[in-house]
Protein backbone atom coordinates (compact mmCIF):
# COMPACT_ATOMS: atom_id res chain seq x y z
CA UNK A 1 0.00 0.00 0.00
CA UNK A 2 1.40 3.62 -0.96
CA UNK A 3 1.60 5.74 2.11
CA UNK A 4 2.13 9.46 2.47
CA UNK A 5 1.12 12.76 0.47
CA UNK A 6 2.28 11.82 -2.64
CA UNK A 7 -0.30 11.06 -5.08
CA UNK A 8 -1.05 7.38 -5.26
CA UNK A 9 0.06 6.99 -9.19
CA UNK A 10 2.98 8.27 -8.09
CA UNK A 11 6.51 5.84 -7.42
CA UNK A 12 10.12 7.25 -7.15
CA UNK A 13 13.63 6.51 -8.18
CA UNK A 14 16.46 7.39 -7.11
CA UNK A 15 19.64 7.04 -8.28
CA UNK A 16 23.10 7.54 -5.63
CA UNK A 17 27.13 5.31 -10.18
CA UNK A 18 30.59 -16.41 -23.71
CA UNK A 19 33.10 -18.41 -25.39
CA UNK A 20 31.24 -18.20 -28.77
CA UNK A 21 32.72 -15.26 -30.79
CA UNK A 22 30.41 -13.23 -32.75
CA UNK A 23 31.54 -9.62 -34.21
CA UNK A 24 29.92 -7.45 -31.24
CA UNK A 25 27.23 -5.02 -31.95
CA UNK A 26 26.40 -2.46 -29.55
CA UNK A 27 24.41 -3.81 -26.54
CA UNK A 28 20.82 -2.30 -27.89
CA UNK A 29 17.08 -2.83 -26.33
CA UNK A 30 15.83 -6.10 -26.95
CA UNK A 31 12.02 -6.62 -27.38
CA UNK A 32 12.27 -8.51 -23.70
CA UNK A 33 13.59 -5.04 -22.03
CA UNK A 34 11.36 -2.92 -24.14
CA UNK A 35 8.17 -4.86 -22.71
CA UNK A 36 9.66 -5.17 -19.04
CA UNK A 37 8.79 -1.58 -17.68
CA UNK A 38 5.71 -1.62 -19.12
CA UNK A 39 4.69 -5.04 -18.24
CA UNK A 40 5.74 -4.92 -14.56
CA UNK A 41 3.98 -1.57 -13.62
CA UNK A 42 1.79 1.41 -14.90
CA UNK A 43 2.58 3.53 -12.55
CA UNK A 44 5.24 6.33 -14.11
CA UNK A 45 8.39 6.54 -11.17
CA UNK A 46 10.11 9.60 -10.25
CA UNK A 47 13.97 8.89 -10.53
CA UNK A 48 17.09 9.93 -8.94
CA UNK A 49 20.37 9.75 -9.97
CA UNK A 50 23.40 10.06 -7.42
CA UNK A 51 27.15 9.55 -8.02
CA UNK A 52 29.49 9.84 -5.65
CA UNK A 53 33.20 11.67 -6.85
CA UNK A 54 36.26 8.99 -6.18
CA UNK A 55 35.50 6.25 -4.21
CA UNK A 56 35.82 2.66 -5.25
CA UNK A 57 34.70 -0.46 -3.74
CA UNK A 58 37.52 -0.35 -1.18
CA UNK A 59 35.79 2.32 0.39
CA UNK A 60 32.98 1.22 1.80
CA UNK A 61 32.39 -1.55 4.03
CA UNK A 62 29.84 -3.63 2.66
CA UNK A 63 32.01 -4.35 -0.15
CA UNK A 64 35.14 -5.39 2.64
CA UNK A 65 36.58 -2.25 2.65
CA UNK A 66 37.11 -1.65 6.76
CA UNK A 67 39.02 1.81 6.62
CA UNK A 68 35.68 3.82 7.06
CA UNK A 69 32.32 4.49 8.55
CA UNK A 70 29.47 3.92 5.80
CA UNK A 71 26.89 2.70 8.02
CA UNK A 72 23.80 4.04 5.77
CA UNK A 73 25.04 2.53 2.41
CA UNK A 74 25.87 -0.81 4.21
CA UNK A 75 21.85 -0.56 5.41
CA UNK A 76 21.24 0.18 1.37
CA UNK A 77 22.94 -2.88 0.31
CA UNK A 78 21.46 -4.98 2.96
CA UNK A 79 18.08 -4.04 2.02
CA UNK A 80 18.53 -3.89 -1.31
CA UNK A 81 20.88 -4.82 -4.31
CA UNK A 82 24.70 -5.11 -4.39
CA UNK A 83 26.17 -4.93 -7.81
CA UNK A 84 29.75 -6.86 -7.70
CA UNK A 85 30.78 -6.23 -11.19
CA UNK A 86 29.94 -2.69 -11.93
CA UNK A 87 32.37 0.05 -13.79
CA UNK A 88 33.62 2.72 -14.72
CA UNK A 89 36.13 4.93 -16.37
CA UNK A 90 39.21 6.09 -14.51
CA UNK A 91 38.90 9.43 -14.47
CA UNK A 92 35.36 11.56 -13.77
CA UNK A 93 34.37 13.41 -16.99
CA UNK A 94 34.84 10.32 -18.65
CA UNK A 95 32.20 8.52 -16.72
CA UNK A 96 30.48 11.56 -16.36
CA UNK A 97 29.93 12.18 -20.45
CA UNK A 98 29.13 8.24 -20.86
CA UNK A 99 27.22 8.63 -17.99
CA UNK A 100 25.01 11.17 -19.16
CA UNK A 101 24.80 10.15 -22.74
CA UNK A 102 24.47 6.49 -23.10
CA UNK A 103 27.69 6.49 -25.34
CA UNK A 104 31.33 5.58 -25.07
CA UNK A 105 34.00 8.50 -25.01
CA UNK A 106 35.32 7.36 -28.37
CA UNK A 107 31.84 8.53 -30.24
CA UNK A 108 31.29 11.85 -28.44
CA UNK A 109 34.56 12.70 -26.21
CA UNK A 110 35.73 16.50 -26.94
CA UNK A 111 38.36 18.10 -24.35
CA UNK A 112 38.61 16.92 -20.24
CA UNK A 113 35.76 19.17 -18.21
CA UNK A 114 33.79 19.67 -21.84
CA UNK A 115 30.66 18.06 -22.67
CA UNK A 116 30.13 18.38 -26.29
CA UNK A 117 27.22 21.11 -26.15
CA UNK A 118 25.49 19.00 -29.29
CA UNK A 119 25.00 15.94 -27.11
CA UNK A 120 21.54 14.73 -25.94
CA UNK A 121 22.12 13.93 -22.19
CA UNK A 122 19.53 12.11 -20.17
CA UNK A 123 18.03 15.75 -18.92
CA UNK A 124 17.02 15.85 -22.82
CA UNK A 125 15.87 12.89 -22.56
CA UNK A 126 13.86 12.57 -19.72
CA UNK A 127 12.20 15.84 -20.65
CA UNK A 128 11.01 14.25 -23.60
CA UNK A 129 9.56 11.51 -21.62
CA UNK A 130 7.34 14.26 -19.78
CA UNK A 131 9.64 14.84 -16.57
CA UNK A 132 10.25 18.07 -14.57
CA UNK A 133 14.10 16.99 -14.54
CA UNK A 134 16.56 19.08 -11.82
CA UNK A 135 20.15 18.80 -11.28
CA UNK A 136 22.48 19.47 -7.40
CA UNK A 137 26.21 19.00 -7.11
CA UNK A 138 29.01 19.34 -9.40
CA UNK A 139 29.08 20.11 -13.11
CA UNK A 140 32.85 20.64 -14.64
CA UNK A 141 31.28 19.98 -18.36
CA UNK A 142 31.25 23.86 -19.51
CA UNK A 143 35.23 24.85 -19.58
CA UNK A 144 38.05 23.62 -17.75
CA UNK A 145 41.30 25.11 -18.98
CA UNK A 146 43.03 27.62 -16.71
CA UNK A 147 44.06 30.52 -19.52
CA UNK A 148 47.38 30.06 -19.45
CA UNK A 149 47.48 26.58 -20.43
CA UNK A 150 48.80 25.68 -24.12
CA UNK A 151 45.80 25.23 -26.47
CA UNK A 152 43.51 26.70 -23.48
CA UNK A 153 42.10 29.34 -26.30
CA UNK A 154 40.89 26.67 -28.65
CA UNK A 155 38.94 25.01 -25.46
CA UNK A 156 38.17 27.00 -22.67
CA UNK A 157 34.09 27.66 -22.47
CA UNK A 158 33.63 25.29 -25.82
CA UNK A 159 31.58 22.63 -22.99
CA UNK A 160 27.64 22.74 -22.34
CA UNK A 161 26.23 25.13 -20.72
CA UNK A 162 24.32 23.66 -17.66
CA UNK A 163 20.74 25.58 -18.66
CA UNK A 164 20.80 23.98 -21.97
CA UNK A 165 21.47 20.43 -20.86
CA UNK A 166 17.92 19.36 -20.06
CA UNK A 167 17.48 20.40 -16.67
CA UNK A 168 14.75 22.92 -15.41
CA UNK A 169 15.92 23.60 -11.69
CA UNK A 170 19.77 23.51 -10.86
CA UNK A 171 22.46 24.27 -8.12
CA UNK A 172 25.42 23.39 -9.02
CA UNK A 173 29.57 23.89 -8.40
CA UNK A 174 32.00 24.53 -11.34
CA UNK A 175 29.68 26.01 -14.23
CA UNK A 176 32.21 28.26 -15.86
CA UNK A 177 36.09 28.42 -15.94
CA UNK A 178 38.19 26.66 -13.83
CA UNK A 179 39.76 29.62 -12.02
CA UNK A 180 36.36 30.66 -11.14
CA UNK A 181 34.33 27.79 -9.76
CA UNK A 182 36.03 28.86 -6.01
CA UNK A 183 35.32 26.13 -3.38
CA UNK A 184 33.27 23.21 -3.08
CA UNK A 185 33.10 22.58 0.66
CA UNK A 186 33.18 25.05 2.91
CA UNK A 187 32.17 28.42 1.74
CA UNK A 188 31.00 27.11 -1.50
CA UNK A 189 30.82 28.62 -4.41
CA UNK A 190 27.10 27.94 -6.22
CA UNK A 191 25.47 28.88 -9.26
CA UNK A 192 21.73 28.44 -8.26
CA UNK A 193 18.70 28.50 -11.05
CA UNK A 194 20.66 31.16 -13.01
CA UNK A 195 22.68 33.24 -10.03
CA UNK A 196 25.38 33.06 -7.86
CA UNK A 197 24.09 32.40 -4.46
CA UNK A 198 24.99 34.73 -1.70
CA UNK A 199 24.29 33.20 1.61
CA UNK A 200 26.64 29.86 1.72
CA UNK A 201 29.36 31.74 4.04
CA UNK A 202 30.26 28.82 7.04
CA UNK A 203 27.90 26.64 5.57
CA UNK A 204 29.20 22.95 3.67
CA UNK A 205 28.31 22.55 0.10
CA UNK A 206 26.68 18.87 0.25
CA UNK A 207 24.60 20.04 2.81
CA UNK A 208 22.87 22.90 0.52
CA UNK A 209 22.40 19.97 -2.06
CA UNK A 210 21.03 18.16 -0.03
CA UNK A 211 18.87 20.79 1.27
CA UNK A 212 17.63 21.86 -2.38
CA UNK A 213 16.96 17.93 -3.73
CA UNK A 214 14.59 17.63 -0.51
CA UNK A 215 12.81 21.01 -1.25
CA UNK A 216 12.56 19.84 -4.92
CA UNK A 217 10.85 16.78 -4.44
CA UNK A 218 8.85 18.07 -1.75
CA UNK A 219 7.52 20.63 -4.16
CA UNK A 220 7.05 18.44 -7.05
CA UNK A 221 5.78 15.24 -5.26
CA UNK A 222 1.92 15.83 -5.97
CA UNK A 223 2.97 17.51 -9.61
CA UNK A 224 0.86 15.55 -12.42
CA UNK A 225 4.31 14.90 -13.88
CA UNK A 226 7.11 12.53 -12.55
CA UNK A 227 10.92 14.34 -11.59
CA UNK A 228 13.96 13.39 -12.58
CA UNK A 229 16.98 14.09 -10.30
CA UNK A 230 20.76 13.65 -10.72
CA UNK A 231 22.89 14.61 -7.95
CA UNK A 232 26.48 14.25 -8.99
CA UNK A 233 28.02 14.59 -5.27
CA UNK A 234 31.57 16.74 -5.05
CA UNK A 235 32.64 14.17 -1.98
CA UNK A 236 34.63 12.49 -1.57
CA UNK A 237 37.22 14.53 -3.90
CA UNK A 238 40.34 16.07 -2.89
CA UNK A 239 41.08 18.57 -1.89
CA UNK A 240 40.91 16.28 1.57
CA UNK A 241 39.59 19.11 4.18
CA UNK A 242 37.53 19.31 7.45
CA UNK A 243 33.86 18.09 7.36
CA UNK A 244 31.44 19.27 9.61
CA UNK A 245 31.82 16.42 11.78
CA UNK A 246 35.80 17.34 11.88
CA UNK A 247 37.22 18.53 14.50
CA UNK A 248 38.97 20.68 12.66
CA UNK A 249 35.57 22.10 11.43
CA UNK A 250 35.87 26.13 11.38
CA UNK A 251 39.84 26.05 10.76
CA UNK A 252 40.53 28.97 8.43
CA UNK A 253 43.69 27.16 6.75
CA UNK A 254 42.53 23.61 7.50
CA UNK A 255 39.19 24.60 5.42
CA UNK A 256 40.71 26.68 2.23
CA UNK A 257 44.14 24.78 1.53
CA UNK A 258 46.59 27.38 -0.46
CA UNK A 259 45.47 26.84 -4.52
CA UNK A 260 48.76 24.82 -6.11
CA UNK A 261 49.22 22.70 -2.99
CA UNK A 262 48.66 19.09 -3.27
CA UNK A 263 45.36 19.42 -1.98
CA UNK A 264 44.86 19.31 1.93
CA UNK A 265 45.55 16.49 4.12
CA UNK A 266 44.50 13.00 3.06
CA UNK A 267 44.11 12.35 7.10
CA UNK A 268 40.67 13.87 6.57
CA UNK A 269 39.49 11.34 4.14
CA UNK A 270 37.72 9.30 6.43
CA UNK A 271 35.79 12.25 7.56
CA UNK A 272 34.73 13.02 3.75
CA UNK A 273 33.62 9.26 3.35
CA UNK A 274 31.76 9.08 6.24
CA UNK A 275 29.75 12.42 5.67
CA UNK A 276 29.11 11.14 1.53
CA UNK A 277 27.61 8.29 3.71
CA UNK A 278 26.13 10.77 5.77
CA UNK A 279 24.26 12.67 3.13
CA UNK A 280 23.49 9.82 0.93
CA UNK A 281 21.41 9.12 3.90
CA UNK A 282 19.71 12.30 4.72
CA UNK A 283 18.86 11.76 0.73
CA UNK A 284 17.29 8.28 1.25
CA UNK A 285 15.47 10.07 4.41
CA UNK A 286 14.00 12.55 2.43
CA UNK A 287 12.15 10.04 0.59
CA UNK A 288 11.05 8.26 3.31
CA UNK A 289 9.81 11.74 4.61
CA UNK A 290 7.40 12.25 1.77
CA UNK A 291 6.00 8.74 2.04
CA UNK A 292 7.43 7.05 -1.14
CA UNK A 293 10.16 4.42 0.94
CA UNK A 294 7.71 1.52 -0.52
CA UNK A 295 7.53 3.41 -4.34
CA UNK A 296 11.23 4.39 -4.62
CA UNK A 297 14.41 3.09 -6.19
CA UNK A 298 17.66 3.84 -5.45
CA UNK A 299 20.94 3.15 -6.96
CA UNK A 300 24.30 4.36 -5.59
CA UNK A 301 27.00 4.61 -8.03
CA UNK A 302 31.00 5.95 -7.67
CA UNK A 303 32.39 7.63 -11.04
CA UNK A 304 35.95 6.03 -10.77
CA UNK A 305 38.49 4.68 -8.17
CA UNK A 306 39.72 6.44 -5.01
CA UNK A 307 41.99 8.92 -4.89
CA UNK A 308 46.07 7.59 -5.49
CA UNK A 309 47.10 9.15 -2.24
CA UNK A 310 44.62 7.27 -0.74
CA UNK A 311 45.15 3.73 1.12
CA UNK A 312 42.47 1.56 2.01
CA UNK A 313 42.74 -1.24 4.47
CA UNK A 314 40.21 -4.14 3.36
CA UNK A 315 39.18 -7.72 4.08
CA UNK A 316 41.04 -8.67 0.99
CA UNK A 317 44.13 -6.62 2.06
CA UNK A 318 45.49 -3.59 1.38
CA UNK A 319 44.60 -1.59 -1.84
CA UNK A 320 46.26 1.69 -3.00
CA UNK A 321 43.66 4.06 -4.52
CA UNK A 322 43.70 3.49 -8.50
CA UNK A 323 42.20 7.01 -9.86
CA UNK A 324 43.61 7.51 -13.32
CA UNK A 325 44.28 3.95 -13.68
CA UNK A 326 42.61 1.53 -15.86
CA UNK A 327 43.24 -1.12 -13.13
CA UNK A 328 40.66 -2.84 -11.13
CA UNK A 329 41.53 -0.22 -8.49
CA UNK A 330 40.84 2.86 -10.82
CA UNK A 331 37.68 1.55 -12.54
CA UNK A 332 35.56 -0.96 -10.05
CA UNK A 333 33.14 1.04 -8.46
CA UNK A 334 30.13 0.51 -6.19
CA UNK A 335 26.72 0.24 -7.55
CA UNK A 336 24.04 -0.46 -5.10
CA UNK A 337 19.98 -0.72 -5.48
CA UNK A 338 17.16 -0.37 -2.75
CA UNK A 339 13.65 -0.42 -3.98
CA UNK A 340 11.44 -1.63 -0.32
CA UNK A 341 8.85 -4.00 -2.08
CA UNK A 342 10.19 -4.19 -5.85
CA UNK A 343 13.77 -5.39 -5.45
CA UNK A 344 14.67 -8.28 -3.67
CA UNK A 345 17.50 -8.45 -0.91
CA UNK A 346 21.03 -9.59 -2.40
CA UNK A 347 23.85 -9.63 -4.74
CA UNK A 348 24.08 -9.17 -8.64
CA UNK A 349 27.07 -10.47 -10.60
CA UNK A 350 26.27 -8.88 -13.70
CA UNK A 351 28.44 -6.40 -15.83
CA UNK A 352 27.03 -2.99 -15.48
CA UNK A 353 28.75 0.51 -17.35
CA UNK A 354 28.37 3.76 -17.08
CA UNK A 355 26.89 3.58 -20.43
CA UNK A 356 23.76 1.46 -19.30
CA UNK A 357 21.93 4.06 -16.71
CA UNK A 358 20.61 6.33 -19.59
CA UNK A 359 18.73 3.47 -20.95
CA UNK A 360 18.10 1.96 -17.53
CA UNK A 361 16.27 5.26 -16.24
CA UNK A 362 14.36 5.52 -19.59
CA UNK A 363 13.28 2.03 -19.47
CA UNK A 364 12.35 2.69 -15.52
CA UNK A 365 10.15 5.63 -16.85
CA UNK A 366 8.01 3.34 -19.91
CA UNK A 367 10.28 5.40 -22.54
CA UNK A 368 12.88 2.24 -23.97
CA UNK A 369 15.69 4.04 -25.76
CA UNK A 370 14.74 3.07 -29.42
CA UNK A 371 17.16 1.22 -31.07
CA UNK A 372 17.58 4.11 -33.71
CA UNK A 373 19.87 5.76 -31.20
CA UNK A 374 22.49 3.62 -31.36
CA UNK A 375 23.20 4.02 -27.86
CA UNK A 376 26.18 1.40 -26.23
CA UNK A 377 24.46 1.16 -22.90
CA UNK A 378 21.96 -1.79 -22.16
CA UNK A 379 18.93 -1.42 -19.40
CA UNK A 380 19.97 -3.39 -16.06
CA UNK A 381 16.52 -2.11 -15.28
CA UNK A 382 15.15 -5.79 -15.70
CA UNK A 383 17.67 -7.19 -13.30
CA UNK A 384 16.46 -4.56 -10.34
CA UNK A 385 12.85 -5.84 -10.67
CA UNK A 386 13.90 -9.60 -10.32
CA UNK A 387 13.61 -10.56 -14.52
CA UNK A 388 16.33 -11.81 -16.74
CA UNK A 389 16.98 -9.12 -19.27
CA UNK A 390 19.73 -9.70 -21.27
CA UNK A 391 23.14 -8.87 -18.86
CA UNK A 392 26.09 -8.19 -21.08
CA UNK A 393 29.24 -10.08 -21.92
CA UNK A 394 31.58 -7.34 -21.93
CA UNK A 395 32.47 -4.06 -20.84
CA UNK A 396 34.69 -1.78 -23.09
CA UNK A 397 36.70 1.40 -22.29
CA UNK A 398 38.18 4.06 -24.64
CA UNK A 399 40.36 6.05 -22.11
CA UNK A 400 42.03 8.96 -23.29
CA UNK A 401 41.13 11.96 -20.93
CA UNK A 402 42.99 14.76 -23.44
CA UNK A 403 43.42 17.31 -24.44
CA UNK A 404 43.15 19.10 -20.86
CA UNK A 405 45.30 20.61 -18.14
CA UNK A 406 47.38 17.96 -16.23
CA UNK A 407 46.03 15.76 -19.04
CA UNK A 408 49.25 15.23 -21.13
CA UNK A 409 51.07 12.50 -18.36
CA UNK A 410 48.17 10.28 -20.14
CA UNK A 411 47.61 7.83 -23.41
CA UNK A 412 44.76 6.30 -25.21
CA UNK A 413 44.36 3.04 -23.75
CA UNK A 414 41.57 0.78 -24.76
CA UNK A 415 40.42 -2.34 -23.16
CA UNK A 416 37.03 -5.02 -23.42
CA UNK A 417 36.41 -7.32 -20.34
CA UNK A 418 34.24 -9.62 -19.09
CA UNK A 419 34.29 -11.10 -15.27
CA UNK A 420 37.18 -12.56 -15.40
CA UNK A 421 39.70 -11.54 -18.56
CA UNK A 422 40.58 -8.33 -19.42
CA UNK A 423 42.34 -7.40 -23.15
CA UNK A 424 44.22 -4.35 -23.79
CA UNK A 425 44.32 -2.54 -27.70
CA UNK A 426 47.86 -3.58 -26.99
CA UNK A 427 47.17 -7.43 -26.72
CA UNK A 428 48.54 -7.72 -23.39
CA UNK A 429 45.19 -10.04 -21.53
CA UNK A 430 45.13 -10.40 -17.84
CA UNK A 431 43.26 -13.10 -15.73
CA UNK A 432 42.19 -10.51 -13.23
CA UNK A 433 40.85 -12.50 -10.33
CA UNK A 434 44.48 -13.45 -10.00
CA UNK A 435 45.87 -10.45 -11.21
CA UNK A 436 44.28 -7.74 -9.73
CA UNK A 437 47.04 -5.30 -10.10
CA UNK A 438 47.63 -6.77 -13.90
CA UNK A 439 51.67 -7.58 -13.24
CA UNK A 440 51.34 -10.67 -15.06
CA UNK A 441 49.57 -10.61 -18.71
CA UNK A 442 49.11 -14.39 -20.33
CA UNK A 443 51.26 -15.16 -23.51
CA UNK A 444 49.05 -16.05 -26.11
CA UNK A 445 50.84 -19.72 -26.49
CA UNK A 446 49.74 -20.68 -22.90
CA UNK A 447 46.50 -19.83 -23.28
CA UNK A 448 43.25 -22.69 -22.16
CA UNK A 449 40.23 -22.97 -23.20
CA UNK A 450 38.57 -20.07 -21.47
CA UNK A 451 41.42 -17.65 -21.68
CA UNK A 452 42.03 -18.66 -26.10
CA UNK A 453 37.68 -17.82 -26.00
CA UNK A 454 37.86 -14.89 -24.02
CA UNK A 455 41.09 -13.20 -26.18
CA UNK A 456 39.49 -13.87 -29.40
CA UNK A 457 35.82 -12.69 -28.59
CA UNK A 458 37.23 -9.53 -26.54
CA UNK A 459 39.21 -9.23 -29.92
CA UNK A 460 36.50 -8.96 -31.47
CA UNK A 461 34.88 -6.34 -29.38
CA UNK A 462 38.06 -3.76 -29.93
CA UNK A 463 38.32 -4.67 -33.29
CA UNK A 464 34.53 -3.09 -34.13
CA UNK A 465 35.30 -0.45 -31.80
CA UNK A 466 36.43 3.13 -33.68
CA UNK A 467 39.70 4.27 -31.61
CA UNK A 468 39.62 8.20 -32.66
CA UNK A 469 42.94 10.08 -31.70
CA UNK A 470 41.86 13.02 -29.49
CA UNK A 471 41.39 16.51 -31.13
């Protein structure tokens, strides 16, 4: 039974993030997953999308990681479901464009912070499916090179602008230059439905997000149209600074570390995971608030691996943070669903990308991606409501985050996986459950039976991907 004010039509979502070798298509909508949605309910959901900023699945502790407190998203995956085999790229912009779009970076990628300002992001999208669509947290996709950068002239302000990506209601960090966007923490600095807001002087930045996603839905819950909300969080993201559960809280110089300095003091990183855990929280409390807990969905999601300066202790040892890094370390990622009443209690071994929430959120709302996009995600969207779907074989990653300040120290590297084996454009392929760190690629001579199957289908997967060289 549907309790609370919300109109009784009404359900939310929120969002917190084989051996046989066939030349691989991109993973479209089947006619299985385009009858799911609309099978399973009629009801049309609200949806929220949150993503946390650097944290992999050695941060929190429901995936082993025993470093930090993250006592609210261990009560999300213990209610709900635990993805063990979701990723995504090593660096955020590039999760956050494939993220947004449904494609890989190799059909759409421009410059690092830069959106290209032609793409159709899922605020487009959900608009057209008859949403009131809002966006809290961090942006970076409008401009990101600091003037004096080479090449900064042919880039800087060449990104989309935040009002024209689909979103009616925003409040967001980082919408212009990079020498602009000022802090994200303490003090922050917010561009707020169109101005700069004036009154955020002691007060923490995830807490006004929060703050502004709770009056949203609160104001929209009884609208005859669903929302849509993403909340890209700014935690946990250097630079590592006082919380306000630090003690250090209030700190002048612990707060605002000097700009060119490594970044604060990674000593406060526990602090910044446990208050993402924190406010991921007050977000699922909201909900429960206005009376959807029984109508709502929500899915957790990190945008790449933690921090290098970061070590984690875990129950699988110790694990150096792998931002950056196409490794296991820079690219596995939590992904957690809680939907009281729809989705079943436990633990999901299927491959999930940042590609696939686009068309996952679509086919949530009874609007399947047609197959005339020619989108690379798939819908997990089946898999959260307890059907088959059709899971994919592989995941595949065009990395290249240039051109971009600090970019340069990187290279195109390209790699398809499945659970198990992992092939570089290079043809270096790893067994990673026994190679997490990938020290010790298999020579193609010694290959067995799975590993020959797996090289020559993930082969095959590169092979039909196109590897542009970036601009």
């Amino acid at each position: 039974m549907i309790r609370g004010r919300c109109r009784p039509w009404q359900m939310a979502i929120v969002i917190m993030s084989t051996t046989c070798v066939l030349l691989p298509c991109r993973p479209g909508l089947t006619d299985e997953q385009e009858s799911t949605s609309v099978k399973s309910t009629g009801q049309r959901p609200n949806i929220v999308l949150i993503m946390a900023d650097d944290i992999g699945v050695d941060g929190l502790n429901c995936y082993g990681g025993t470093s930090y407190r993250t006592p609210r998203l261990d009560q999300m995956a213990a209610e709900g479901l635990r993805f063990t085999h979701a990723y995504a790229q090593p660096l955020c912009t590039n999760t956050r464009i494939q993220l947004m779009t449904g494609l890989y970076n190799n059909r759409n990628w421009l410059y690092f912070g830069c959106l290209d300002p032609k793409a159709k992001t899922f605020g487009h999208w959900m608009k057209a499916a008859g949403y009131n669509t809002c966006i809290a947290g961090k942006w970076q996709l409008q401009s990101y090179d600091p003037p004096d950068y080479p090449g900064s002239e042919l880039r800087r302000d060449k990104g989309m602008k935040v009002w024209d990506a689909g979103f009616d209601e925003y409040s967001l960090w980082h919408t212009a230059h990079t020498e602009d966007k000022g802090p994200r923490y303490a003090d922050p600095v917010i561009f707020q439905n169109g101005k700069f807001r004036t009154d955020t002087k002691g007060k923490y930045g995830e807490d006004i997000w929060v703050e502004f996603i709770h009056d949203y839905m609160k104001r929209h819950c009884n609208d005859d149209e669903p929302f849509f909300v993403y909340y890209p969080m700014t935690l946990p993201h250097w630079p590592f600074v006082p919380t306000p559960r630090s003690e250090d809280w209030g700190i002048e110089e612990k707060m605002h570390p000097p700009l060119g300095t490594t970044g604060g003091d990674t000593k406060y990183f526990p602090d910044m995971v446990a208050y993402m855990d924190e406010v991921v929280g007050r977000v699922i409390d909201s909900v429960d608030e206005l009376g959807l807990t029984e109508n709502t969905l929500i899915l957790y999601y990190g945008d790449n691996g933690t921090d290098r300066r970061v070590v984690s202790q875990t129950t699988f040892g110790e694990v150096v943070g792998g931002k950056g890094a196409t490794t296991n370390a820079g690219t596995h990622v939590p992904l957690i669903a809680r939907w009281p009443g729809r989705i079943k209690a436990g633990i999901n071994g299927n491959l999930v990308d940042s590609t696939d929430f686009l068309p996952t959120i679509l086919d949530a709302a009874h609007k399947p991606v047609p197959n005339a996009a020619k989108l690379d995600g798939r819908s997990f969207y089946p898999q959260l409501i307890g059907k088959s779907g059709t899971p994919r074989e592989w995941v595949f990653c065009h990395y290249d985050p240039r051109p971009g300040w600090d970019k340069d120290k990187f290279r195109m590297q390209r790699f398809a996986r499945d659970k198990q084996f992992k092939l570089y454009g290079n043809g270096k392929l790893y067994h990673i459950p026994r190679d997490l760190t990938e020290q010790r690629p298999l020579p193609a001579q010694y290959d067995w039976k799975e590993s020959a199957a797996a090289r020559e289908t993930l082969q095959a997967v590169l092979d039909e991907m196109p590897a542009p060289l970036p601009k």
